[in-house]
C-alpha atoms as a PDB file:
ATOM      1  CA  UNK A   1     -95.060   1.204  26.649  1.00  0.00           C
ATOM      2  CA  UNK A   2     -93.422   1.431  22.716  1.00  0.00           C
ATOM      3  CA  UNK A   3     -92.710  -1.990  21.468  1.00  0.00           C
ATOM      4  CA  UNK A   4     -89.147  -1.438  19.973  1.00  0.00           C
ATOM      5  CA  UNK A   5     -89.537  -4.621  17.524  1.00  0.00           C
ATOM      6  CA  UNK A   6     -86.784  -6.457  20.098  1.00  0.00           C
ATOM      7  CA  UNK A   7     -87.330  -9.613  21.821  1.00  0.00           C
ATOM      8  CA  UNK A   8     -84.529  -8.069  24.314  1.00  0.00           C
ATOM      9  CA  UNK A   9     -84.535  -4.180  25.031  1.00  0.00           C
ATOM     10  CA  UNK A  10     -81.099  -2.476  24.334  1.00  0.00           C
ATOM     11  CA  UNK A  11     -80.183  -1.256  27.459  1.00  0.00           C
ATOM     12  CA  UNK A  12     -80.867  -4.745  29.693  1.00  0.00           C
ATOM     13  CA  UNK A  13     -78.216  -5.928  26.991  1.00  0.00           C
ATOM     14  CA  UNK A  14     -76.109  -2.517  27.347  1.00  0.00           C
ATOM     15  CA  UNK A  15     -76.243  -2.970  31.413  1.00  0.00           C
ATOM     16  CA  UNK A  16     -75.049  -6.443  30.983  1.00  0.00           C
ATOM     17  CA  UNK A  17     -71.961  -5.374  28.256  1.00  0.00           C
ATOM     18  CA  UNK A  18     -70.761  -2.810  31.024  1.00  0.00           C
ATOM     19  CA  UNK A  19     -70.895  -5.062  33.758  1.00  0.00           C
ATOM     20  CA  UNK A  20     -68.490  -7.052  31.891  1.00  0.00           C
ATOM     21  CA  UNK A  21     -66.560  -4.697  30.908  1.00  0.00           C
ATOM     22  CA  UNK A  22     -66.306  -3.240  34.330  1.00  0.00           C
ATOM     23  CA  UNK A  23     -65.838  -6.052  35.628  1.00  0.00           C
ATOM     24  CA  UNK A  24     -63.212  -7.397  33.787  1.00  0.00           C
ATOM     25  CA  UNK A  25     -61.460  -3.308  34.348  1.00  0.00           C
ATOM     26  CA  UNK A  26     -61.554  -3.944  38.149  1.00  0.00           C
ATOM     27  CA  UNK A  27     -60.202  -7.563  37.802  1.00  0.00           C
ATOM     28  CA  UNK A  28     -57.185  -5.889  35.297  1.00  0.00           C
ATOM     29  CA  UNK A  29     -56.475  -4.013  37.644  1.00  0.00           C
ATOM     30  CA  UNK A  30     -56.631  -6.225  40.894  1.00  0.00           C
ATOM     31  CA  UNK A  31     -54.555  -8.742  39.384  1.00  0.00           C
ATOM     32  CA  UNK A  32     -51.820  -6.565  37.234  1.00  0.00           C
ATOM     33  CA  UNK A  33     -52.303  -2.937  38.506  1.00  0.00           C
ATOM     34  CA  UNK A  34     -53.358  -2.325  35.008  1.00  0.00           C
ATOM     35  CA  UNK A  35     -55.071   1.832  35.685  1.00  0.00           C
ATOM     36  CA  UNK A  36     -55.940   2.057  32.044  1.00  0.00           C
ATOM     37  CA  UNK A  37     -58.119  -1.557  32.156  1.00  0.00           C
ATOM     38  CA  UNK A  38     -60.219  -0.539  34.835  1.00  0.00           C
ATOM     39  CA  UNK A  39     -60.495   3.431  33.057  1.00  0.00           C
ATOM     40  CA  UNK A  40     -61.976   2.220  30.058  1.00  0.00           C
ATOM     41  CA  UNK A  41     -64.048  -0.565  32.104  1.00  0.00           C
ATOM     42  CA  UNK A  42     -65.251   2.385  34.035  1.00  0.00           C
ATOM     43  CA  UNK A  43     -65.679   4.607  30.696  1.00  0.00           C
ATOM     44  CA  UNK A  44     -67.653   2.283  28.874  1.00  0.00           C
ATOM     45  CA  UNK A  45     -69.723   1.155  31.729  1.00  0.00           C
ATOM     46  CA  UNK A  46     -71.238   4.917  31.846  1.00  0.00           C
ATOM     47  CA  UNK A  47     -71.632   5.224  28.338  1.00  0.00           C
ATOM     48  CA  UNK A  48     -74.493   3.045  28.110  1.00  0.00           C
ATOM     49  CA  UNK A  49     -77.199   5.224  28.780  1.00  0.00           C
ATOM     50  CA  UNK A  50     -80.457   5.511  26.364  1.00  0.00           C
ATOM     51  CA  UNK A  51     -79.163   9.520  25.980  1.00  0.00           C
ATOM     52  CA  UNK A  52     -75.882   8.647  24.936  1.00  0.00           C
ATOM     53  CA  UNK A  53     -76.409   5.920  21.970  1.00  0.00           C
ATOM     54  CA  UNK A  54     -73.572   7.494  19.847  1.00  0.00           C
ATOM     55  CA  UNK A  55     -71.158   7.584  22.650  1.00  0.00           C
ATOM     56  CA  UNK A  56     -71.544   3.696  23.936  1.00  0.00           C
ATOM     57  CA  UNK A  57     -71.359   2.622  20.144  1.00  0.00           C
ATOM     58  CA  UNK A  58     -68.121   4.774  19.605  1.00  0.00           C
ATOM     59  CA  UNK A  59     -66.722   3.457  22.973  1.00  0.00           C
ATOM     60  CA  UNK A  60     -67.955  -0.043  21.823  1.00  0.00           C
ATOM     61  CA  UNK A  61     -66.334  -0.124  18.383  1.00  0.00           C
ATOM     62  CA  UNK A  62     -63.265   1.079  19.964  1.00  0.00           C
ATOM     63  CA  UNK A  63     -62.954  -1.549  22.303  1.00  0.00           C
ATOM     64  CA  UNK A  64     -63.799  -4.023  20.465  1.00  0.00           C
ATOM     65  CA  UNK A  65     -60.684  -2.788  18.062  1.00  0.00           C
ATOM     66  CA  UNK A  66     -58.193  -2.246  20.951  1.00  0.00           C
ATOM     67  CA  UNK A  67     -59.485  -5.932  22.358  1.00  0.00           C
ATOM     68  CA  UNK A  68     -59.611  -7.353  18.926  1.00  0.00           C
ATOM     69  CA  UNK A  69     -55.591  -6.435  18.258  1.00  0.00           C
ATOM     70  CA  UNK A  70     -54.703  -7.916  21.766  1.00  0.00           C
ATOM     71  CA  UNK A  71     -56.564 -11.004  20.601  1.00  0.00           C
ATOM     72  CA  UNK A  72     -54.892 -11.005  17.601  1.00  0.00           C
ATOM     73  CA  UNK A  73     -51.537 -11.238  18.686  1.00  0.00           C
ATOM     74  CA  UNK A  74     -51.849 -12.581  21.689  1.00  0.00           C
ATOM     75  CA  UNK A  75     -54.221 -15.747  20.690  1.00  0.00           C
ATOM     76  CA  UNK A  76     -55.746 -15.966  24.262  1.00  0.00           C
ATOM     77  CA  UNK A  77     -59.401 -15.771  24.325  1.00  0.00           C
ATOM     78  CA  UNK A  78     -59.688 -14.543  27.781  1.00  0.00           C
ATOM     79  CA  UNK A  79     -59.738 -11.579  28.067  1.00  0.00           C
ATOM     80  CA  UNK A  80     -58.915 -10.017  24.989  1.00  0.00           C
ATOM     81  CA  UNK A  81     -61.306 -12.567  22.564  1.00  0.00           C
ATOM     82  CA  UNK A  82     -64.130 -12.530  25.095  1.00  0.00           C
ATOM     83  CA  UNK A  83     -64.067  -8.519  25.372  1.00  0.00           C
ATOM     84  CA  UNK A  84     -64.108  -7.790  21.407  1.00  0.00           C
ATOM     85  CA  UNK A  85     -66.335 -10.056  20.839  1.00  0.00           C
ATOM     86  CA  UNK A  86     -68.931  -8.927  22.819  1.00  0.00           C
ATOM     87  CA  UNK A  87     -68.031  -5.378  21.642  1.00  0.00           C
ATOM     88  CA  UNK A  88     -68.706  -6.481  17.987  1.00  0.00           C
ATOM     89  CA  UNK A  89     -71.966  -8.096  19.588  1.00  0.00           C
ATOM     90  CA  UNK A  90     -73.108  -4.329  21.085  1.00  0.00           C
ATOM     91  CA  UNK A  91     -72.039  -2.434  18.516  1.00  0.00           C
ATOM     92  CA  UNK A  92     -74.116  -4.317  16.062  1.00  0.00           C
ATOM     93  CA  UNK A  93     -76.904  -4.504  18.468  1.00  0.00           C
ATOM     94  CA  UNK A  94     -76.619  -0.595  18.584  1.00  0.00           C
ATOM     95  CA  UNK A  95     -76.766  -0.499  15.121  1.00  0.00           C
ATOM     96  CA  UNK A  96     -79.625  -2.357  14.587  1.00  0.00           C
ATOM     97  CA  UNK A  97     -81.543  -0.281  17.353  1.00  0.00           C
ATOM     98  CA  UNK A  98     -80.755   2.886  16.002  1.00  0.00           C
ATOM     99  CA  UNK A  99     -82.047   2.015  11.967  1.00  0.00           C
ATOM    100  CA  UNK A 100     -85.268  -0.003  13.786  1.00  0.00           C
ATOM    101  CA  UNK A 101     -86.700   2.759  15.691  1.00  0.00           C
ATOM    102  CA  UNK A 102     -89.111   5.797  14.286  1.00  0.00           C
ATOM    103  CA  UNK A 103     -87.642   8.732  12.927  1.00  0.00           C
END
């Protein structure tokens, strides 16, 4: 096994970012009927793969822009500030991960 120079591995933190966001997409649309929520829930929650590392940081950045605007002018943390902040949180994770490993 590679040591990847991480104390965590990417994708236990990836699986854990797209059980949120699923999880928060199936609560969206439990509670309000919202189909888009639990879309992109379901979107992003696939995109973390180790073969698709452009895709979940593209679907992460996004997010965390959509979620960061709803925070904005909404002021509630939950679920809006708790979503794009843990988006900013991935896609710098990503980031790092993809400049840290061997070319």
């Amino acid at each position: 096994m590679q040591d990847t120079g991480s104390v965590v591995p990417l994708h236990w933190i990836g699986f854990g970012y797209a059980a949120l966001v699923a999880t928060g997409g199936i609560i969206g649309y439990v509670k309000a009927g919202m189909v888009p929520g639990w879309g992109a829930g379901f979107l992003v929650s696939l995109a973390f793969s180790p073969f698709f590392v452009s895709f979940s940081s593209a679907t992460s950045g996004t997010l965390a822009g959509v979620m960061g605007m709803r925070f904005y002018h909404s002021g509630k943390f939950m679920p809006a500030g708790l979503i794009a902040g843990a988006s900013l949180l991935m896609v710098a994770k990503v980031g790092v991960s993809m400049f840290n490993r061997p070319h």
